[in-house]
Protein backbone atom coordinates (compact mmCIF):
# COMPACT_ATOMS: atom_id res chain seq x y z
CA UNK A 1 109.08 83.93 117.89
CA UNK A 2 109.03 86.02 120.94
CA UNK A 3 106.13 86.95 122.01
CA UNK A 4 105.49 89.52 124.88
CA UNK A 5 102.17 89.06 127.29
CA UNK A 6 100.63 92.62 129.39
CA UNK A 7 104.51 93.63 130.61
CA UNK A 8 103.93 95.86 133.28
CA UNK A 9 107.52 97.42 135.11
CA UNK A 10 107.91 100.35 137.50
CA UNK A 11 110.89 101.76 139.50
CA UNK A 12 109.42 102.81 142.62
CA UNK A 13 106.16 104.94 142.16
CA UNK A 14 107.11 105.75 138.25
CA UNK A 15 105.55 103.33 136.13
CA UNK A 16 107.65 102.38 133.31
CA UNK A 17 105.63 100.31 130.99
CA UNK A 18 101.91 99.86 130.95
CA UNK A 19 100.37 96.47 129.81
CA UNK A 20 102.68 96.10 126.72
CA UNK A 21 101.70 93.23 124.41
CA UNK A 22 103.37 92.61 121.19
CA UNK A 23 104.31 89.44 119.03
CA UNK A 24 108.43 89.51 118.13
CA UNK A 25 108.55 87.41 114.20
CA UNK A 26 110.55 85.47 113.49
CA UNK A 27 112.15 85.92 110.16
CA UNK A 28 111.62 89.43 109.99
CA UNK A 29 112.99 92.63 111.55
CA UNK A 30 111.06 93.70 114.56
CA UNK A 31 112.02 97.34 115.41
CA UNK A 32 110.69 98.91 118.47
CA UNK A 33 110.71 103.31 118.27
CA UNK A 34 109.97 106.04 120.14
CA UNK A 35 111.39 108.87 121.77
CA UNK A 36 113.88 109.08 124.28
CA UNK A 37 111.87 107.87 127.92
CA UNK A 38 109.46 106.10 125.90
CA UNK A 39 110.49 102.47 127.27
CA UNK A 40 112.09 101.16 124.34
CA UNK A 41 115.49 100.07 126.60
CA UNK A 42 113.79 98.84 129.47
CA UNK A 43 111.35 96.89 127.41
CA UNK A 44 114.44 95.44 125.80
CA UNK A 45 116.01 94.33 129.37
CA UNK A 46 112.79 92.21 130.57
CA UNK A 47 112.91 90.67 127.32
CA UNK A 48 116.78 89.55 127.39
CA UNK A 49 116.07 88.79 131.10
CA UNK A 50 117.91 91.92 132.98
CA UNK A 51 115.04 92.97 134.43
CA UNK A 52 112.04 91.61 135.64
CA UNK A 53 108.75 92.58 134.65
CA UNK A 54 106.02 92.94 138.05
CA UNK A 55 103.06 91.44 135.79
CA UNK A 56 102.91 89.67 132.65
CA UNK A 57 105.06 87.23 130.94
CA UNK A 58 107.66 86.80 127.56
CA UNK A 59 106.96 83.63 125.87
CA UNK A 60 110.43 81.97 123.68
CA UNK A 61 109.00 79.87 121.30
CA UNK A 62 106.06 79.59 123.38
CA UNK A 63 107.48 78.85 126.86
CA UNK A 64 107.47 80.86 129.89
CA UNK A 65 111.19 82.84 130.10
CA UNK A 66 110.16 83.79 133.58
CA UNK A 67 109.29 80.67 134.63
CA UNK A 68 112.42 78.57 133.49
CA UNK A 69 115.05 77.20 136.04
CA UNK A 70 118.54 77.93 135.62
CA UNK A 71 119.82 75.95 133.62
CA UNK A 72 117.24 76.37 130.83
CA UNK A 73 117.66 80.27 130.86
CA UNK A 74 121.11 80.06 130.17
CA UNK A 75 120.92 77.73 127.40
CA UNK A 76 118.18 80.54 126.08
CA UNK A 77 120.99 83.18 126.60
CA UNK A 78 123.52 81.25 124.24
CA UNK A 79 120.95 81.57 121.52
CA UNK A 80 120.61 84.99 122.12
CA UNK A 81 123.27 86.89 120.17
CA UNK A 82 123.27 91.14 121.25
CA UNK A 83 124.59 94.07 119.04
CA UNK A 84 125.51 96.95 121.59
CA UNK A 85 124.98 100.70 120.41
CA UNK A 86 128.77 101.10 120.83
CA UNK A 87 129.73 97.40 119.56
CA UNK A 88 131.34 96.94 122.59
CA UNK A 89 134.66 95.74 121.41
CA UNK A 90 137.22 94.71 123.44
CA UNK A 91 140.22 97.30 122.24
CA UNK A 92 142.96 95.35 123.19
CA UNK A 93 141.77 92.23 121.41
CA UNK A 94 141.72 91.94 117.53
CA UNK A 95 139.02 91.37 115.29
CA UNK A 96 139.27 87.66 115.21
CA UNK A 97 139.69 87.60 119.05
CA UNK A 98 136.36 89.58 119.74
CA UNK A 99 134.60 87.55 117.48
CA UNK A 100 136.17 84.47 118.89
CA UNK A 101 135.22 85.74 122.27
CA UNK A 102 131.73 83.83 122.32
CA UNK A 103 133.15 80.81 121.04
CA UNK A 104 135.94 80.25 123.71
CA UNK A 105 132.96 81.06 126.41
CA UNK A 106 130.10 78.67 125.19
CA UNK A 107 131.68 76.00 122.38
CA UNK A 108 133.41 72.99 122.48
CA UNK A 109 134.96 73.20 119.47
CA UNK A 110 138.24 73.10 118.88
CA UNK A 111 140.43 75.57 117.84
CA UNK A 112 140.57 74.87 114.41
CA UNK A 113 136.95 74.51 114.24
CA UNK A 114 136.40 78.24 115.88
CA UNK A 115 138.62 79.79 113.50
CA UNK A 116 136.80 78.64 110.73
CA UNK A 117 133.46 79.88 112.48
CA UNK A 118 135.02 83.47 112.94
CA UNK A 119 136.41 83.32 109.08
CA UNK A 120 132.95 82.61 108.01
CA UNK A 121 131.08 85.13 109.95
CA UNK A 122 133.44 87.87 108.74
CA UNK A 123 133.19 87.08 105.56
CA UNK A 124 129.33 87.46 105.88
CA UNK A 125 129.94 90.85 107.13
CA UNK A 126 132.34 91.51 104.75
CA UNK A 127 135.27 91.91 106.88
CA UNK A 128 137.38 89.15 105.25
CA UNK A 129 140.79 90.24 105.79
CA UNK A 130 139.96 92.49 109.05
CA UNK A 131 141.18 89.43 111.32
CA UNK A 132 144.30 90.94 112.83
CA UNK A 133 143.41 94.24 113.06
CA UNK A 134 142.66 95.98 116.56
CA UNK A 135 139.63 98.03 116.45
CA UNK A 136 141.58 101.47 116.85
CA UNK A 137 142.49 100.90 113.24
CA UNK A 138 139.09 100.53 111.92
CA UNK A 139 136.09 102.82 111.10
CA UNK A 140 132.74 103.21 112.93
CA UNK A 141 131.17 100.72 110.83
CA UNK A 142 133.38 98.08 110.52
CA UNK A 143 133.63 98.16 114.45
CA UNK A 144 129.45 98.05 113.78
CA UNK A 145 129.95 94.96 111.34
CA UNK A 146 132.53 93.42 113.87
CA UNK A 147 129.66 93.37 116.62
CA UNK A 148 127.30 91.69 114.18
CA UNK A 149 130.17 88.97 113.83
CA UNK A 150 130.11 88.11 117.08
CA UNK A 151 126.60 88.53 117.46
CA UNK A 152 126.02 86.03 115.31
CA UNK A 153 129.05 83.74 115.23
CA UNK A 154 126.99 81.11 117.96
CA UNK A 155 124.56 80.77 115.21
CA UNK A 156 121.72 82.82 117.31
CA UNK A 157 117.79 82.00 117.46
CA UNK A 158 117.41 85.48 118.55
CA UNK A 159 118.86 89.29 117.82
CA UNK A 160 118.82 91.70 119.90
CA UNK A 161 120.75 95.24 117.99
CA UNK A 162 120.42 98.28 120.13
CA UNK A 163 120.57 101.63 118.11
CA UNK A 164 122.91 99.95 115.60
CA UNK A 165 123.36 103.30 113.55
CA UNK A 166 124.27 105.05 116.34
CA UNK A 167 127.30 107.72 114.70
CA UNK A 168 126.97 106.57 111.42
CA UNK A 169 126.70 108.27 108.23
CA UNK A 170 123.87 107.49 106.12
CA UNK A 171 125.80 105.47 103.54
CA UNK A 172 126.88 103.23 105.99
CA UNK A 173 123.98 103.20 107.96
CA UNK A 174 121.94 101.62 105.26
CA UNK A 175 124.81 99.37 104.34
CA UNK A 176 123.93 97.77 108.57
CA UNK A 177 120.47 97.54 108.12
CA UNK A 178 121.32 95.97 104.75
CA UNK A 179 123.47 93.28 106.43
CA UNK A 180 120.83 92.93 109.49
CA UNK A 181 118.17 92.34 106.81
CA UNK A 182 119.89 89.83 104.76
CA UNK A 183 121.12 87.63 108.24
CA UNK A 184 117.77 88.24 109.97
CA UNK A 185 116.34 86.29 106.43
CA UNK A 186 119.26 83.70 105.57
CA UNK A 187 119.45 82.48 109.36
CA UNK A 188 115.96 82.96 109.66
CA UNK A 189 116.61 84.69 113.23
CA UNK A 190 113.89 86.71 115.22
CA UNK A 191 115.44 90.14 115.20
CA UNK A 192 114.88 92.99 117.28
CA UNK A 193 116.01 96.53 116.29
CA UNK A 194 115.62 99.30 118.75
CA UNK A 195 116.32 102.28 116.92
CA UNK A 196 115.55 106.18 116.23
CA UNK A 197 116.12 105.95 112.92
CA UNK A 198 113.47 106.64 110.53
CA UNK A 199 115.74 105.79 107.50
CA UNK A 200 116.32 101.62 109.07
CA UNK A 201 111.76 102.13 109.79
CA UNK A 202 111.47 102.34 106.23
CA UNK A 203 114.19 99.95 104.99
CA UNK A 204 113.92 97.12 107.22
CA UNK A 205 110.57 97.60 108.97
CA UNK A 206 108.83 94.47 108.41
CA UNK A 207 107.03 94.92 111.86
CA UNK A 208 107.17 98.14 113.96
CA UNK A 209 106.26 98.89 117.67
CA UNK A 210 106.04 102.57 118.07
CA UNK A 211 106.00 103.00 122.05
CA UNK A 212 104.87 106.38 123.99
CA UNK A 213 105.46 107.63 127.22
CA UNK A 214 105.39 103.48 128.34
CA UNK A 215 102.49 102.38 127.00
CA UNK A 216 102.46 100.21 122.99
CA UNK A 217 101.11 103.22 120.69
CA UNK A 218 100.70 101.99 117.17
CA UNK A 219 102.00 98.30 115.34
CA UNK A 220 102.48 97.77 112.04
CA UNK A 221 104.84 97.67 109.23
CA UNK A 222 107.24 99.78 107.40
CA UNK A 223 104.27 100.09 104.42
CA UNK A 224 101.35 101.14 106.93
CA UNK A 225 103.35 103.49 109.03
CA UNK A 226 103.09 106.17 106.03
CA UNK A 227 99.54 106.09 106.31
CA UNK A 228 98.84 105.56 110.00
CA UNK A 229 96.38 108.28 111.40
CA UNK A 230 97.90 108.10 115.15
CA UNK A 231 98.81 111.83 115.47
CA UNK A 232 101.16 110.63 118.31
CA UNK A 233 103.21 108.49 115.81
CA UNK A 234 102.86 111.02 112.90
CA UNK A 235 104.40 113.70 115.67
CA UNK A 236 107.21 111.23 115.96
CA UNK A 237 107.87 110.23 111.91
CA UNK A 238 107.70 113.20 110.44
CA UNK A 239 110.14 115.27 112.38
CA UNK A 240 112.31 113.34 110.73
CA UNK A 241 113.47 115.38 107.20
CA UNK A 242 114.16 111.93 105.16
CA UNK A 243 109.85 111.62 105.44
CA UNK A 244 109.01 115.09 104.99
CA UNK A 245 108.57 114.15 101.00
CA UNK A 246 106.66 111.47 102.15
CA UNK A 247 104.05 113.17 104.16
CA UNK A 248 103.17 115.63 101.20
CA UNK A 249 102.78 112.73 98.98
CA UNK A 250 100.61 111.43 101.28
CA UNK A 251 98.37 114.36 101.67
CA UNK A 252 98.37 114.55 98.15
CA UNK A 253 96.84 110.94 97.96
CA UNK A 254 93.83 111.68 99.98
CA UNK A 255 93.38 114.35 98.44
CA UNK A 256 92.98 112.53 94.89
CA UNK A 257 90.83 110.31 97.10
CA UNK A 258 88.05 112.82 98.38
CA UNK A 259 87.72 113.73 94.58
């Protein structure tokens, strides 16, 4: 469990984020939306430690992340596995290489013993004979399922997956939050999705933190959003075509319910 305590962060005289609050699951897919400029990213970096917050704290498992020495942060960073927006492969590295990569960094084990940590985690991700291929030769979302790989092959407390349908198709797109779903459950891992995508909100939402212009707008889950009253969030999820449907049906309800 993460859980975030009145964040506050500025750059210079423009105020960032405003007293954010929130409480990160673990077990469950934590997405944090909003529109571009609505703090999403840089609410993301104080949590994974890039940035500082000026007030407030971010409580791991209940203890202080600001307040740890050296030493301890770092061992927090090992169990904190990341899934960039543009998986962040290394081209001229193979598949088993990249996902190798956090191994040779942080493990002891031996060689052997990586390999068979890399076979594993591929064949989660269903990349089972992907190992000597360079990432050139693969699609968008196998370089997507590569990332989770090696976000995952240190056997991570914590998952941090920035916009990880970024330039996917939707077919594939709900294959990812699929895959993040079933890890995030198996490895019991607290998970953190920072996304636009409305589709991944309704599939994987199992707690949502809608942010606007800085400041924590609405919280929920993926079965109250539908119904939330927040004009500021509606403005937001129902631009989006996929919930169009979903709106009618929903004015439709109350309708039936005024009867």
């Amino acid at each position: 469990m993460i859980e975030i305590k009145n964040i506050k962060k500025s750059f210079g005289e423009k105020t960032i984020l405003h007293d954010i609050s929130a409480v990160m699951e673990t077990g469950k897919c934590n997405l944090i939306i909003g529109a571009s400029g609505s703090g999403k990213t840089v609410l993301t970096k104080c949590m994974v430690g890039l940035f500082q917050p000026d007030e407030g704290d971010i409580l791991y498992e209940g203890e202080s992340m600001l307040n740890m020495d050296e030493d301890h942060r770092k061992e927090l960073r090992q169990q904190i596995g990341m899934l960039f927006q543009g998986s962040a492969l290394f081209d001229s590295m193979t598949v088993e290489e990249n996902v190798m990569f956090p191994l040779d960094m942080f493990s002891k084990l031996s060689y052997r013993e990586r390999k068979e940590r890399v076979n594993e985690v591929l064949e989660k991700v269903n990349l089972k004979d992907a190992n000597k291929k360079f990432p050139a030769e693969i699609s968008g979302g196998m370089k997507k399922r590569v990332g989770i790989a090696r976000a995952i092959v240190l056997n991570p407390k914590y998952l941090f997956c920035d916009e990880p349908n970024s330039g996917l198709d939707p077919q594939t797109s709900l294959l990812i939050d699929k895959l993040i779903k079933e890890i995030t459950t198996e490895y019991n891992i607290t998970t953190i999705v920072v996304t636009h995508d409305m589709n991944s909100v309704m599939e994987i939402g199992d707690n949502i933190l809608f942010m606007h212009q800085g400041y924590k707008q609405w919280e929920g889950n993926n079965k109250e959003i539908i119904y939330s009253k927040d004009e500021k969030l509606n403005d937001f999820i129902f631009a989006s075509e996929f919930l169009q449907d979903a709106k009618q049906m929903r004015m439709l309800e109350d309708s039936n319910n005024k009867k």
